[in-house]
C-alpha atoms as a PDB file:
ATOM      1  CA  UNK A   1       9.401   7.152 -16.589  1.00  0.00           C
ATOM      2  CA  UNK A   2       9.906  10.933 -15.761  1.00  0.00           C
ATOM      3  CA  UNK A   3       6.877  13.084 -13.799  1.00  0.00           C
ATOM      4  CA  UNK A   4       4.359  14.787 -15.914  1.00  0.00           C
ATOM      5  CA  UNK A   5       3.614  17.708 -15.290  1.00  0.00           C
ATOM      6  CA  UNK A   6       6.464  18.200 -12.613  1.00  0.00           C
ATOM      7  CA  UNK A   7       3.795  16.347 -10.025  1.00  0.00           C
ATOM      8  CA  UNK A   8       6.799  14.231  -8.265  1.00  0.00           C
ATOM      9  CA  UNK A   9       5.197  10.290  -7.030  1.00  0.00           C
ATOM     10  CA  UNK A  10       5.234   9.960  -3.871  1.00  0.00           C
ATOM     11  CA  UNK A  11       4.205   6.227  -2.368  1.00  0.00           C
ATOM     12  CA  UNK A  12       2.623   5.437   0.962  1.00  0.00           C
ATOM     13  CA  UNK A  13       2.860   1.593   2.015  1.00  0.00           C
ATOM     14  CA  UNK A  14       0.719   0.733   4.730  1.00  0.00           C
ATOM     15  CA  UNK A  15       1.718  -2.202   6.811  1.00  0.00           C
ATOM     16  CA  UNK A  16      -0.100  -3.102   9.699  1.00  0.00           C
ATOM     17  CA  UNK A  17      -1.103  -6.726   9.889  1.00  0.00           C
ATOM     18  CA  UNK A  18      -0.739  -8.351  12.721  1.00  0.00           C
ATOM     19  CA  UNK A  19      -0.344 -12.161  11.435  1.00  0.00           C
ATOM     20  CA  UNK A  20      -3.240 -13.726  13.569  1.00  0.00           C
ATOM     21  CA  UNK A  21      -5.651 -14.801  10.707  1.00  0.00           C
ATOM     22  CA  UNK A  22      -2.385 -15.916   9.110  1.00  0.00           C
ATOM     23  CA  UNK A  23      -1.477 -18.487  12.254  1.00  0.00           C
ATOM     24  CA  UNK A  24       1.384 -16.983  12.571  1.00  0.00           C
ATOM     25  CA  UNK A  25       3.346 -15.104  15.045  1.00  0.00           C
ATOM     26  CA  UNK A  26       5.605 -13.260  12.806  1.00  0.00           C
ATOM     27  CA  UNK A  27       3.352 -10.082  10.935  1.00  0.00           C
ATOM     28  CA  UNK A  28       2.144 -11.450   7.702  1.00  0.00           C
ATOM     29  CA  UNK A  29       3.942  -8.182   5.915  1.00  0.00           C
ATOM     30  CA  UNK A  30       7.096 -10.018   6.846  1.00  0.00           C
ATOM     31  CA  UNK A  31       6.506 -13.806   5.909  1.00  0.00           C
ATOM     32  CA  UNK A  32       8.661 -15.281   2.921  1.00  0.00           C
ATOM     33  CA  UNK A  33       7.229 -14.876  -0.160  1.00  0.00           C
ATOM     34  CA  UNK A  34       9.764 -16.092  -2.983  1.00  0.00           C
ATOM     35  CA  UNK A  35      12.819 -16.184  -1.006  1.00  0.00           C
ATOM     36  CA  UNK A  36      12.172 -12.845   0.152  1.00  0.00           C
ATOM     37  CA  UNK A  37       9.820 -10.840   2.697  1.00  0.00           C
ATOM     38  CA  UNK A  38       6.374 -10.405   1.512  1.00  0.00           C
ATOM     39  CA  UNK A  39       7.343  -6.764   1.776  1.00  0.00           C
ATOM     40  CA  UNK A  40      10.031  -6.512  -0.574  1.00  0.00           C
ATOM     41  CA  UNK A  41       7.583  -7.268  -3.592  1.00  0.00           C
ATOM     42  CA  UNK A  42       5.774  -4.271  -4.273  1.00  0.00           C
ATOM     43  CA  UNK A  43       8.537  -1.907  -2.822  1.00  0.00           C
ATOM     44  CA  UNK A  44      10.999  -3.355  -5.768  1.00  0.00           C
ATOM     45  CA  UNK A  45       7.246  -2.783  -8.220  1.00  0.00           C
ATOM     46  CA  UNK A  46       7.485   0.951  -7.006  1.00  0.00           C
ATOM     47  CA  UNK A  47      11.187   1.196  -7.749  1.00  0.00           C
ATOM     48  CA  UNK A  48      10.899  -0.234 -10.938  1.00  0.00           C
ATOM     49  CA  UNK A  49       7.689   2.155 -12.054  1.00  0.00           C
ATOM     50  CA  UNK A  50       8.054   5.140 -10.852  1.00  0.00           C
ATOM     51  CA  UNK A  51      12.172   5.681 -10.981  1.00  0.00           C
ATOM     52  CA  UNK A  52      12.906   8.468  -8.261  1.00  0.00           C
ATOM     53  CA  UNK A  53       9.959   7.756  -6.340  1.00  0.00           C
ATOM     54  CA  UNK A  54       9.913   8.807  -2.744  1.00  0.00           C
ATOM     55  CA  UNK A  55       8.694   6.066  -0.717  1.00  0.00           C
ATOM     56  CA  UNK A  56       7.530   5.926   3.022  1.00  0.00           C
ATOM     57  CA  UNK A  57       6.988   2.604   4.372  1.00  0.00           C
ATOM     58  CA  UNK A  58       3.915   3.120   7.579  1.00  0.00           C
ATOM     59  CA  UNK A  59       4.361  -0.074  10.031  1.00  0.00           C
ATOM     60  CA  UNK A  60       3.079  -0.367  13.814  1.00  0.00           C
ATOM     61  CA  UNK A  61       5.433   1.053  16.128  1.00  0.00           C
ATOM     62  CA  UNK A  62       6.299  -2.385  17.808  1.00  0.00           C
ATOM     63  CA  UNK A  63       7.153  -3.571  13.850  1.00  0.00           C
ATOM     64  CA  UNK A  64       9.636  -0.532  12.979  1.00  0.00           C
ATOM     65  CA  UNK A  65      12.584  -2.905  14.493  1.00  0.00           C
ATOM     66  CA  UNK A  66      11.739  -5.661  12.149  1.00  0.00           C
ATOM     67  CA  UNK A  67      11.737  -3.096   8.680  1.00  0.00           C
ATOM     68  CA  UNK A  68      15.862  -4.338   9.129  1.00  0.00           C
ATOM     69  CA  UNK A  69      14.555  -7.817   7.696  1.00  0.00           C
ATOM     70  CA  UNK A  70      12.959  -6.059   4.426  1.00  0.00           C
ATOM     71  CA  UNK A  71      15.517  -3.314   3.798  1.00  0.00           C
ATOM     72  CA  UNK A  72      18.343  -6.193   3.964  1.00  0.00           C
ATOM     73  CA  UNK A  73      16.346  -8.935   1.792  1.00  0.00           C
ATOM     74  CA  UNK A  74      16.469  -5.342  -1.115  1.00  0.00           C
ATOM     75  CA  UNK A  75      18.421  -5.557  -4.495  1.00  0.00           C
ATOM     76  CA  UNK A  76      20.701  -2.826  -3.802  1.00  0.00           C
ATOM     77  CA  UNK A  77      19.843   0.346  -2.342  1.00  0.00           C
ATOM     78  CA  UNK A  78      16.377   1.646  -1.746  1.00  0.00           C
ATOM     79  CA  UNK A  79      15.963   4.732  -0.396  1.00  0.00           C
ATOM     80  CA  UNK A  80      12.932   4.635   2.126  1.00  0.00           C
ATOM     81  CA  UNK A  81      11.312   6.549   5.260  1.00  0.00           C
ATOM     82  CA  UNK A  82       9.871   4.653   7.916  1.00  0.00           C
ATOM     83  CA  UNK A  83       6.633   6.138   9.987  1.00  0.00           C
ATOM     84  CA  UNK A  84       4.711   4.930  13.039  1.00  0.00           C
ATOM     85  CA  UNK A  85       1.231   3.810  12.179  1.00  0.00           C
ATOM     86  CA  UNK A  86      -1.800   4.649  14.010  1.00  0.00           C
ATOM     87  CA  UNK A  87      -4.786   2.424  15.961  1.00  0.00           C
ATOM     88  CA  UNK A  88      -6.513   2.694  12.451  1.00  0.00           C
ATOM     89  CA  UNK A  89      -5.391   2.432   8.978  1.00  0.00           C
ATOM     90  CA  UNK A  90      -6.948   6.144   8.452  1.00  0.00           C
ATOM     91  CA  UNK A  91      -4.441   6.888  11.007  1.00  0.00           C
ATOM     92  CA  UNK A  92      -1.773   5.446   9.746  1.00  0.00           C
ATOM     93  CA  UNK A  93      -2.505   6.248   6.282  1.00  0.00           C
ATOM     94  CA  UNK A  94      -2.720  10.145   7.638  1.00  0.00           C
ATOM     95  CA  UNK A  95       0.326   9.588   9.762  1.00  0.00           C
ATOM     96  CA  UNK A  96       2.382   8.664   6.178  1.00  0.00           C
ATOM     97  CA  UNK A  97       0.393  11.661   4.199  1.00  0.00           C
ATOM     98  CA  UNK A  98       2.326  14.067   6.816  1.00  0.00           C
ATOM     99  CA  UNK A  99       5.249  13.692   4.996  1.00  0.00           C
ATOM    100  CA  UNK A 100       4.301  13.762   2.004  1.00  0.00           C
ATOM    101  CA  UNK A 101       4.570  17.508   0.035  1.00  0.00           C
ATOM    102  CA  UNK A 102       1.700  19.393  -1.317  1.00  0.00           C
ATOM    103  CA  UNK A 103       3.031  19.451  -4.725  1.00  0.00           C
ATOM    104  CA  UNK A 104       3.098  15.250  -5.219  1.00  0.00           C
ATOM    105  CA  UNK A 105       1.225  12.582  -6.698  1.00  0.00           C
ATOM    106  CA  UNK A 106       0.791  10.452  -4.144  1.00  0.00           C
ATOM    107  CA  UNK A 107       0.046   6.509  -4.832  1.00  0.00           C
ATOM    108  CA  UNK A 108      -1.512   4.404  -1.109  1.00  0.00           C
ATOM    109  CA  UNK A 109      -0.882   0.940  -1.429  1.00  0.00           C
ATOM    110  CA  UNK A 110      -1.549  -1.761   0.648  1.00  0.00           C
ATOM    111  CA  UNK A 111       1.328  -3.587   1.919  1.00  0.00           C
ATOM    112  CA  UNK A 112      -0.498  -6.811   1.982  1.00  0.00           C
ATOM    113  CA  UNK A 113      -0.879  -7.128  -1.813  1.00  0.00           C
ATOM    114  CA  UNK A 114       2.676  -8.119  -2.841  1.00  0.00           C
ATOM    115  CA  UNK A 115       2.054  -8.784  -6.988  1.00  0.00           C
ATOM    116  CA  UNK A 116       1.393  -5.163  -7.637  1.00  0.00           C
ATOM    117  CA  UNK A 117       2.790  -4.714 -10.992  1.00  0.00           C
ATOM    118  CA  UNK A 118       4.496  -1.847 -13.175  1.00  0.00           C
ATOM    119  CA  UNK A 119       2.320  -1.620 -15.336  1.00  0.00           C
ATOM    120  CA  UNK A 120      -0.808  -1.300 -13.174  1.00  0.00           C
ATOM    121  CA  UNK A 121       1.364   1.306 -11.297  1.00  0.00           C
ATOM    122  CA  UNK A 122       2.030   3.320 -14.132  1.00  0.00           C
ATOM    123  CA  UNK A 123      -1.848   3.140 -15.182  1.00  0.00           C
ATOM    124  CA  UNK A 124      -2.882   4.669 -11.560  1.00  0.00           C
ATOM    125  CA  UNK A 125       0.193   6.993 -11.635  1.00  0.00           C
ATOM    126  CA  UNK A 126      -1.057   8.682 -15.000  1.00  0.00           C
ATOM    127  CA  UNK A 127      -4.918   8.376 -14.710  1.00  0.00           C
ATOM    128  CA  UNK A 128      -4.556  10.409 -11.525  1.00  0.00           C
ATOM    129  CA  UNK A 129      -2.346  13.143 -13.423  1.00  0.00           C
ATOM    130  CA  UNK A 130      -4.983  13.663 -15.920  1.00  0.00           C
ATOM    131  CA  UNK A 131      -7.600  13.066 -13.451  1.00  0.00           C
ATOM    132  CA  UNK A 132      -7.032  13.983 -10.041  1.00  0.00           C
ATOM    133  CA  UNK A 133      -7.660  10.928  -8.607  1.00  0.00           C
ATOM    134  CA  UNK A 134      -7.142   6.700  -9.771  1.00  0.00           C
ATOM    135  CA  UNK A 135      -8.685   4.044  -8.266  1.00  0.00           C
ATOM    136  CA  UNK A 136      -7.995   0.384  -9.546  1.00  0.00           C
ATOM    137  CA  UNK A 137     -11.131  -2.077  -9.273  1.00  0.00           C
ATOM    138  CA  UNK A 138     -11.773  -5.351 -11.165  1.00  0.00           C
ATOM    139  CA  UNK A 139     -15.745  -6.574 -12.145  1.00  0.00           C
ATOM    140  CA  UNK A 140     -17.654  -8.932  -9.799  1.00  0.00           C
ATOM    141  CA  UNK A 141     -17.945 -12.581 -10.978  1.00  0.00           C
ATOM    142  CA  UNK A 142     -19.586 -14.657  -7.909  1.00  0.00           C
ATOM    143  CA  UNK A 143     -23.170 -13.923  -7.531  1.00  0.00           C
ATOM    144  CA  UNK A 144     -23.527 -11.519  -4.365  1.00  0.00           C
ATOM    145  CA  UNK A 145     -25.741 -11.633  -1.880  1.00  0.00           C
ATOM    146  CA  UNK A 146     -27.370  -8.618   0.432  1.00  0.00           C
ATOM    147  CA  UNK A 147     -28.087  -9.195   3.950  1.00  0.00           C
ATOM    148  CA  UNK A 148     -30.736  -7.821   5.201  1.00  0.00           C
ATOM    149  CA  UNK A 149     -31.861  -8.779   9.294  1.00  0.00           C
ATOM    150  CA  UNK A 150     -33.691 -12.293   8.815  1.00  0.00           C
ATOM    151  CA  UNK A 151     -32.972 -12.210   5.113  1.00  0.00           C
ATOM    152  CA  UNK A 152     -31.381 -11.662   1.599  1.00  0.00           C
ATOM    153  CA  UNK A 153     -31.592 -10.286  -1.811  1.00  0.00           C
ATOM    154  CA  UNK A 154     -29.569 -10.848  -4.930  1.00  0.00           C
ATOM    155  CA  UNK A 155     -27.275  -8.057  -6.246  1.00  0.00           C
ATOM    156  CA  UNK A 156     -26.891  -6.982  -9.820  1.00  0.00           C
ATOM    157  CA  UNK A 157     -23.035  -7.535  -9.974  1.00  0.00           C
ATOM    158  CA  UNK A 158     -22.377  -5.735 -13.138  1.00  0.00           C
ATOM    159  CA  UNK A 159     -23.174  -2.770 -11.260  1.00  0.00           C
ATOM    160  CA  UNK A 160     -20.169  -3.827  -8.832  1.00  0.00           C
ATOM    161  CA  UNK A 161     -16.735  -3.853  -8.531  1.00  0.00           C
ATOM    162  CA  UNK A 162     -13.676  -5.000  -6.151  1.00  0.00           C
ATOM    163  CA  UNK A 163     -11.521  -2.256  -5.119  1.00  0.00           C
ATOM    164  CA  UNK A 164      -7.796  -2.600  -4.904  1.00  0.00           C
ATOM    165  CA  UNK A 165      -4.777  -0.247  -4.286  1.00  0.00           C
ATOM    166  CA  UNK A 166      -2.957   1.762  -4.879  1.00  0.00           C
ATOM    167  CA  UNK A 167      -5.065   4.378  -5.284  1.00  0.00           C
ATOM    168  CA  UNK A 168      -3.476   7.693  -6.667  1.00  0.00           C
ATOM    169  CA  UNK A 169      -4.484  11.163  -5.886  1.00  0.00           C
ATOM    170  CA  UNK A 170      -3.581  14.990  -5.764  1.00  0.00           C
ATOM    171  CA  UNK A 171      -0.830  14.622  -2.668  1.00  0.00           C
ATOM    172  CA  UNK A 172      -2.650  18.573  -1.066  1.00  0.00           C
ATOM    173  CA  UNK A 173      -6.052  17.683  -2.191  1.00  0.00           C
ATOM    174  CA  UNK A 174      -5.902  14.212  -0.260  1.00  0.00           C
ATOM    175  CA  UNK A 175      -4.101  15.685   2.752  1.00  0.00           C
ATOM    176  CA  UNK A 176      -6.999  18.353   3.179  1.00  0.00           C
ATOM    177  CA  UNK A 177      -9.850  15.236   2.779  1.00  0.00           C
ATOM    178  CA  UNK A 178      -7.865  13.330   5.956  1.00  0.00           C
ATOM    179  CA  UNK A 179      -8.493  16.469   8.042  1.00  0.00           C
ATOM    180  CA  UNK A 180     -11.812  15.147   8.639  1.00  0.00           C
ATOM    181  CA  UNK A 181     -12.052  13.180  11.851  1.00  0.00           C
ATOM    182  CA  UNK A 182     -12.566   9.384  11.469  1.00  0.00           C
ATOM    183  CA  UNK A 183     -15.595   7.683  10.556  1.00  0.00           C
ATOM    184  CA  UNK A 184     -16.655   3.929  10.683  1.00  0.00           C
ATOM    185  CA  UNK A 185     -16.988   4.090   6.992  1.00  0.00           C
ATOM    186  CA  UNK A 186     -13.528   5.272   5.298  1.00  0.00           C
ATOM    187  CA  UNK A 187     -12.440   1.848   4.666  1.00  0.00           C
ATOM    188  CA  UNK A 188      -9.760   2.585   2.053  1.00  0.00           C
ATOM    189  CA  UNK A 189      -8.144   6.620   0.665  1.00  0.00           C
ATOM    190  CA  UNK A 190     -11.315   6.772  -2.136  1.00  0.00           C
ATOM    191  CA  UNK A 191     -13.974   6.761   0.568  1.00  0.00           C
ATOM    192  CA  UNK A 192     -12.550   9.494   2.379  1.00  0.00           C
ATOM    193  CA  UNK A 193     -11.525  11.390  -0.670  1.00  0.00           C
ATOM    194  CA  UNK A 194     -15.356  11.497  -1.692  1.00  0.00           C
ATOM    195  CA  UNK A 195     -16.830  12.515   1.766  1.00  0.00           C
ATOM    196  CA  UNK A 196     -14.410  15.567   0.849  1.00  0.00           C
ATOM    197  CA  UNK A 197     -16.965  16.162  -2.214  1.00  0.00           C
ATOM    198  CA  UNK A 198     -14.724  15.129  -4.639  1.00  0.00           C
ATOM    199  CA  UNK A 199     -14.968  12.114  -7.508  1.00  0.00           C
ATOM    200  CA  UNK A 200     -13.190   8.644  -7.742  1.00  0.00           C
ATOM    201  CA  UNK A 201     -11.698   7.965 -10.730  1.00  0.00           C
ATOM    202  CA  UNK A 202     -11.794   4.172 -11.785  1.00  0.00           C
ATOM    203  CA  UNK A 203      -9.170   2.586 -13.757  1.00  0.00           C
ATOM    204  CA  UNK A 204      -8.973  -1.288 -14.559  1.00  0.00           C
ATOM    205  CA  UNK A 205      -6.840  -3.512 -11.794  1.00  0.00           C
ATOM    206  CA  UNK A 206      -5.894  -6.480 -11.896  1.00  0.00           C
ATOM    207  CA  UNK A 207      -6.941  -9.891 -10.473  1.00  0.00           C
ATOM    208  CA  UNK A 208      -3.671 -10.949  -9.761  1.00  0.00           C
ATOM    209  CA  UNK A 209      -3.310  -8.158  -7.195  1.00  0.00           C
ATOM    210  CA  UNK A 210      -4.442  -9.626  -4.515  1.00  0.00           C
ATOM    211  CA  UNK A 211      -4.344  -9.193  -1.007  1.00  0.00           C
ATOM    212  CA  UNK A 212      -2.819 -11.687   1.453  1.00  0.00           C
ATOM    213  CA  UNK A 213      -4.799 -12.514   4.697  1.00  0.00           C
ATOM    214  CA  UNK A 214      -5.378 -16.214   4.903  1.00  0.00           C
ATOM    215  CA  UNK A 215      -2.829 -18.851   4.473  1.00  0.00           C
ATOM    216  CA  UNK A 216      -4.682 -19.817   1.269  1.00  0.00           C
ATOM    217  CA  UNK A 217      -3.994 -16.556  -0.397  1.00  0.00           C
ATOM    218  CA  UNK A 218       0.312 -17.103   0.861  1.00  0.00           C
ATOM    219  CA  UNK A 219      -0.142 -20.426  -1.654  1.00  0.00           C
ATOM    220  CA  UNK A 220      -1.488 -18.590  -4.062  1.00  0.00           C
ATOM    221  CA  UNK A 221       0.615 -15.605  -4.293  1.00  0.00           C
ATOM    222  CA  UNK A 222       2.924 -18.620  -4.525  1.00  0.00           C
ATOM    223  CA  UNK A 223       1.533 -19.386  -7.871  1.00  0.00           C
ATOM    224  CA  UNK A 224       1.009 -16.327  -9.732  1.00  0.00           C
ATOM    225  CA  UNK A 225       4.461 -15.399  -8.656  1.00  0.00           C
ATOM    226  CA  UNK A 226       5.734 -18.796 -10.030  1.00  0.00           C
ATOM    227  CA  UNK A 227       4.092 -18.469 -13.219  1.00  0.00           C
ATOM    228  CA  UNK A 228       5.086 -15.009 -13.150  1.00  0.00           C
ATOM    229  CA  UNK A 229       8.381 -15.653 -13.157  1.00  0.00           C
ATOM    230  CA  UNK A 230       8.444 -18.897 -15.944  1.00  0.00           C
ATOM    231  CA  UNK A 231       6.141 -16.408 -18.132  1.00  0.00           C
END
């Protein structure tokens, strides 16, 4: 797959758990998944998308020693930069966007969701072209709940969605939004990107992406990359 419009991909994975909802000492980013650390999975998924990518893997500083484990457990050879994080992920995520040239696409993925695939990839990677920006999200199905103080109210969940990563945007125009000093609220690149006045783009994700915190979700990335592989 060859850049459109000469906008080169650039990919930010952000690493920074620390393993203790996961019981473990070792940082979840770096538990076996597959024979292999949960790392490696979506950096192979970027490889295999976006051929020529640039990719710049953000971990904690006291983690950079342990990025030998992931670059070793790598089919061949991977070319990747590896940046400090930050006390926050807008940090870190604006530490990574440093390096990253004004002229790029630039994909932020979280390094916790290992079962990224190509093709969602290549869905963000082109919406964003077009668009300026790609978000993936998948519809609601539990009923949701609101609370308010002493009490609740029911949500309309068609209205809502669950947002994933990565989430693709205009490399200069997302480098100017993290300017902005920090704020409670930027949970993920699309809320800061539309305190900058600018729109999110939505394009559909996948359930299968899913992000690893608990050990539950370590048995079930288990699965879907089991079935994966037999489909």
């Amino acid at each position: 797959m060859k850049p459109i419009n000469d906008k080169q991909a650039w990919v930010v994975l952000v690493a920074g758990g620390s393993g203790s909802r996961m019981g473990s000492a070792l940082p979840k980013q770096f538990l076996n998944l597959g024979g292999k650390p949960l790392l490696c999975h979506s950096i192979e998924a970027f490889h295999a998308a976006l051929p020529g990518m640039h990719l710049i893997l953000v971990l904690p500083a006291m983690q950079l020693s342990l990025a030998q484990m992931v670059l070793q457990a790598l089919p061949g050879r991977i070319d990747l930069q590896l940046v400090a994080g930050g006390e926050t992920r807008f940090a870190s995520v604006a530490n990574g966007l440093r390096e990253v040239p004004d002229d790029a696409l630039v994909l932020v993925h979280d390094g916790a969701r290992p079962l990224i695939s190509v093709a969602l990839i290549q869905r963000c990677y082109e919406a964003a072209l077009l668009q300026g920006s790609a978000v993936p999200v998948v519809p609601v199905t539990d009923s949701m709940r609101e609370i308010q103080a002493e009490s609740s109210r029911p949500l309309a969940r068609e209205h809502l969605r669950i947002v994933q990563t990565p989430q693709a945007f205009d490399a200069a125009a997302l480098k100017a939004a993290f300017t902005h000093p920090y704020e409670a609220g930027f949970t993920d690149e699309a809320s800061v990107w539309e305190l900058a006045g600018r729109q999110v783009h939505l394009v559909a994700g996948e359930r299968s992406n899913i992000k690893i915190t608990t050990p539950e979700d370590l048995i079930l990335a288990e699965a879907l990359l089991a079935a994966r592989q037999v489909g």
